[in-house]
N, C-alpha and C. Protein backbone atom coordinates (compact mmCIF):
# COMPACT_ATOMS: atom_id res chain seq x y z
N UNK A 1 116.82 98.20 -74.72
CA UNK A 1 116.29 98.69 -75.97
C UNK A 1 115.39 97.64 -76.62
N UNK A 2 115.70 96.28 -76.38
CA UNK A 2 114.93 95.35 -77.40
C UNK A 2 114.13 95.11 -76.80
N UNK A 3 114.15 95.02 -75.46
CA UNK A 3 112.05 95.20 -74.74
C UNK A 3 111.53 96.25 -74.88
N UNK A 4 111.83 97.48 -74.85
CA UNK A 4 111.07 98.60 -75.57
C UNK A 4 110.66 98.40 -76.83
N UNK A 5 111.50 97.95 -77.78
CA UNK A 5 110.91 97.46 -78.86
C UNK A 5 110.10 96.79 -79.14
N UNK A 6 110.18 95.18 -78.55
CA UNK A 6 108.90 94.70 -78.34
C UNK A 6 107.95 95.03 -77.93
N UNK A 7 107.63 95.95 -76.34
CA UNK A 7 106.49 96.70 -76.04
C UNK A 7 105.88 97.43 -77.16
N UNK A 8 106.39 98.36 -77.84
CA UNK A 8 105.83 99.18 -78.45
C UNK A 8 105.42 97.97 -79.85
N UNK A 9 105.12 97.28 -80.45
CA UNK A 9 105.48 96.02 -81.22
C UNK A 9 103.90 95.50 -80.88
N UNK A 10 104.32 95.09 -79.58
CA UNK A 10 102.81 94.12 -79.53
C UNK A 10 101.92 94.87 -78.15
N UNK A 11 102.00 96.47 -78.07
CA UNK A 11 100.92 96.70 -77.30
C UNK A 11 100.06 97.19 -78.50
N UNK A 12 98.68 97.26 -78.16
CA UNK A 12 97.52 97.34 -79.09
C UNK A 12 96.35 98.26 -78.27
N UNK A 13 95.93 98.95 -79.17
CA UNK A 13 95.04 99.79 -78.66
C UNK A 13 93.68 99.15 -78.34
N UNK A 14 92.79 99.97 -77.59
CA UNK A 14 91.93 99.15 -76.89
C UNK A 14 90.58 99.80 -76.99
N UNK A 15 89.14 99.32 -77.64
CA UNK A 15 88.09 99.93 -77.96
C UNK A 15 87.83 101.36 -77.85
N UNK A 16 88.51 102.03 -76.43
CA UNK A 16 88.25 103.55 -76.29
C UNK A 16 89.43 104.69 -76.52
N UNK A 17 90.20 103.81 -77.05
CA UNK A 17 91.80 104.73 -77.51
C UNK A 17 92.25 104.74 -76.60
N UNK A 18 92.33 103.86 -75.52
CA UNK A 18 93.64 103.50 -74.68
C UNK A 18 94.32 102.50 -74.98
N UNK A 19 95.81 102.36 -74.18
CA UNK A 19 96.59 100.88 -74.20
C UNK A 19 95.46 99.95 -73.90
N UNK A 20 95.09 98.55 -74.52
CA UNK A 20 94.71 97.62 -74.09
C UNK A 20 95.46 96.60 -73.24
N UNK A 21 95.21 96.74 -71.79
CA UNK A 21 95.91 96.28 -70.65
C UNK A 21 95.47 94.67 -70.47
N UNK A 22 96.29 93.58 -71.04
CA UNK A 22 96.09 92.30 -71.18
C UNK A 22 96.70 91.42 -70.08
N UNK A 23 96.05 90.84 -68.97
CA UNK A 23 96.97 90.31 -67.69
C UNK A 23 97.55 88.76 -68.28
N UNK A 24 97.96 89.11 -67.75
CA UNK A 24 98.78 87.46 -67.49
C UNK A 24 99.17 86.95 -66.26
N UNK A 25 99.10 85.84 -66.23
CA UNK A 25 99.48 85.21 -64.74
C UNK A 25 100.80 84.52 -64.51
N UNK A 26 101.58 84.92 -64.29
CA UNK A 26 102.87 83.92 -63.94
C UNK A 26 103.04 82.64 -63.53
N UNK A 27 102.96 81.58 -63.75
CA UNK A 27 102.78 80.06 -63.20
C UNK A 27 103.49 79.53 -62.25
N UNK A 28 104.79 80.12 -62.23
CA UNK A 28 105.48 80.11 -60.88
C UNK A 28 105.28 80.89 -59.57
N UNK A 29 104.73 81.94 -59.84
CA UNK A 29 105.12 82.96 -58.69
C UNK A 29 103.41 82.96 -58.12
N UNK A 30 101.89 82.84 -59.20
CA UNK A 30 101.08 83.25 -59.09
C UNK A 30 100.50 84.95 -59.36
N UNK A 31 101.77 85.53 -59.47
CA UNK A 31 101.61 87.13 -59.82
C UNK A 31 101.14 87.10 -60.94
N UNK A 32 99.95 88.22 -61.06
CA UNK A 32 99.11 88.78 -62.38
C UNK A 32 99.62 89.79 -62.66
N UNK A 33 100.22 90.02 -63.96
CA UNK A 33 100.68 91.19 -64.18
C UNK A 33 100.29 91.87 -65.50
N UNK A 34 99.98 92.82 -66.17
CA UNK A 34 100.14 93.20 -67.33
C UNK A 34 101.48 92.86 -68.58
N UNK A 35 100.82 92.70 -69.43
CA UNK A 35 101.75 91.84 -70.51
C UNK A 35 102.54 93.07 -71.28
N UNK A 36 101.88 93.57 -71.74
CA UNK A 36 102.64 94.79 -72.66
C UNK A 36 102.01 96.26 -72.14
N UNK A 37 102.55 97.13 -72.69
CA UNK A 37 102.32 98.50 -72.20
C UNK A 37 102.63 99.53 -71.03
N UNK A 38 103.74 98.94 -70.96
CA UNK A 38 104.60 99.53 -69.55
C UNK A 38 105.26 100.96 -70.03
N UNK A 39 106.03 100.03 -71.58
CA UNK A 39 107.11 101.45 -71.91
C UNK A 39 106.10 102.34 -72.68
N UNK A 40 105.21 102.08 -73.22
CA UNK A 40 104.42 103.22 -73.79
C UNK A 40 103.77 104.22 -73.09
N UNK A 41 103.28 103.56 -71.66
CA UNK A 41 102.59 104.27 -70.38
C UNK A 41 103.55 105.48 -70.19
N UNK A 42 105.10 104.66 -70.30
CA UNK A 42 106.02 105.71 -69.73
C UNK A 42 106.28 107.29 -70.61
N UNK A 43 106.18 106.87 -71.77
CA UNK A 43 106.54 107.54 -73.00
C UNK A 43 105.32 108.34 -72.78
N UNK A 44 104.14 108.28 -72.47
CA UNK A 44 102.96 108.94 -72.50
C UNK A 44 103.28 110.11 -71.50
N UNK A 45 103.93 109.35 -70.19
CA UNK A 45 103.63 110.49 -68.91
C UNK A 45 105.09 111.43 -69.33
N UNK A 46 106.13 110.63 -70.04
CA UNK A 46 107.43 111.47 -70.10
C UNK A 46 106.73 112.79 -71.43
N UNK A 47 105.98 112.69 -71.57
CA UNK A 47 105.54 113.66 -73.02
C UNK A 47 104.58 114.71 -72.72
N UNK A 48 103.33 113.93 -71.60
CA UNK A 48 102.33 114.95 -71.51
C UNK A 48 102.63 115.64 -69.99
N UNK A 49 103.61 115.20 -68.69
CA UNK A 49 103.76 115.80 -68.15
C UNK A 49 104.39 117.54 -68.23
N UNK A 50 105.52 117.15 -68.70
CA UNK A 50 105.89 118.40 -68.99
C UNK A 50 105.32 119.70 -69.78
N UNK A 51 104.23 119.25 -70.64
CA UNK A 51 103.82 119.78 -71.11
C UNK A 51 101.98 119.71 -70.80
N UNK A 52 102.24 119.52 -68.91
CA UNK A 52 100.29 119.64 -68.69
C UNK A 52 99.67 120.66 -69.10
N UNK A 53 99.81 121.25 -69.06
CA UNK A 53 98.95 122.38 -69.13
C UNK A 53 98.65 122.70 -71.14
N UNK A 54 99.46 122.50 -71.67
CA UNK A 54 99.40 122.18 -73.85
C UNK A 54 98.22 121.08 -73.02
N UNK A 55 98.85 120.03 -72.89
CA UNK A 55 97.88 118.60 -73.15
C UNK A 55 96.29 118.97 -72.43
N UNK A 56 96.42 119.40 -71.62
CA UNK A 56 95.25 119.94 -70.97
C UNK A 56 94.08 120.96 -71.95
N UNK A 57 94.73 121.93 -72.61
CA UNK A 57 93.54 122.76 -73.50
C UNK A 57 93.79 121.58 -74.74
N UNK A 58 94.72 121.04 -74.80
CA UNK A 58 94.17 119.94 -76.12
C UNK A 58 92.94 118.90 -75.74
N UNK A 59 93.04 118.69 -75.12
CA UNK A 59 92.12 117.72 -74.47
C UNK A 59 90.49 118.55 -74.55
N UNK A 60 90.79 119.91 -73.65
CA UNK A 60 89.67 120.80 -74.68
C UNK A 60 88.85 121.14 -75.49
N UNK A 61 89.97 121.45 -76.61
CA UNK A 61 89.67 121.57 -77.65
C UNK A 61 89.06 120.04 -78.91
N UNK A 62 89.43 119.14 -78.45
CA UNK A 62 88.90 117.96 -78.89
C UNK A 62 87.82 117.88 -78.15
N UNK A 63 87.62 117.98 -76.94
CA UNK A 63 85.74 118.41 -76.36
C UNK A 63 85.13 118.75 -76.64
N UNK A 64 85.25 120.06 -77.20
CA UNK A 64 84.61 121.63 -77.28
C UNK A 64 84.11 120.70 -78.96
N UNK A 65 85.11 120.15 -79.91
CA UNK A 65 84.72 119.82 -81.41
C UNK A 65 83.96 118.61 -81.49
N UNK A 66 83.78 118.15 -80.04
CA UNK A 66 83.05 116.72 -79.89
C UNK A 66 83.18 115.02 -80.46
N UNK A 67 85.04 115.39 -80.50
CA UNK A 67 85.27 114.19 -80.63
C UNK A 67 85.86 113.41 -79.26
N UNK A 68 85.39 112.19 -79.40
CA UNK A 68 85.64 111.28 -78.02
C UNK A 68 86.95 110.76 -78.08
N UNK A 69 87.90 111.29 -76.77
CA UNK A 69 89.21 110.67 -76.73
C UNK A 69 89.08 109.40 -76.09
């Protein structure tokens, strides 16, 4: 629970209204990994999967009115 918390805490949105995906490098291992935005990614697909086809004419309908997601 308290790394979900932090994720959602210090991920930050990113010029085009996505997660802003910030790497980091591990100093031991050499692995690059993304810093924050794991649990929000998740929360995204656990929300709009089930409901593709809603998220899909929403996506639409924010087209059709010509605002940029």
């Amino acid at each position: 629970m308290q790394k979900s918390i932090f994720d959602y805490q210090y991920t930050i949105e990113d010029s085009d209204s996505t997660i802003k995906k910030t790497k980091k490098r591990n100093k031991v291992t050499g692995v690059t990994d993304e810093e924050f935005g794991h649990v929000s990614d998740a929360k995204l697909y656990i929300i709009t999967t089930p409901f593709g086809n809603e998220y899909t004419m929403f996506l639409n309908q924010k087209k059709e009115l010509g605002v940029r997601l």
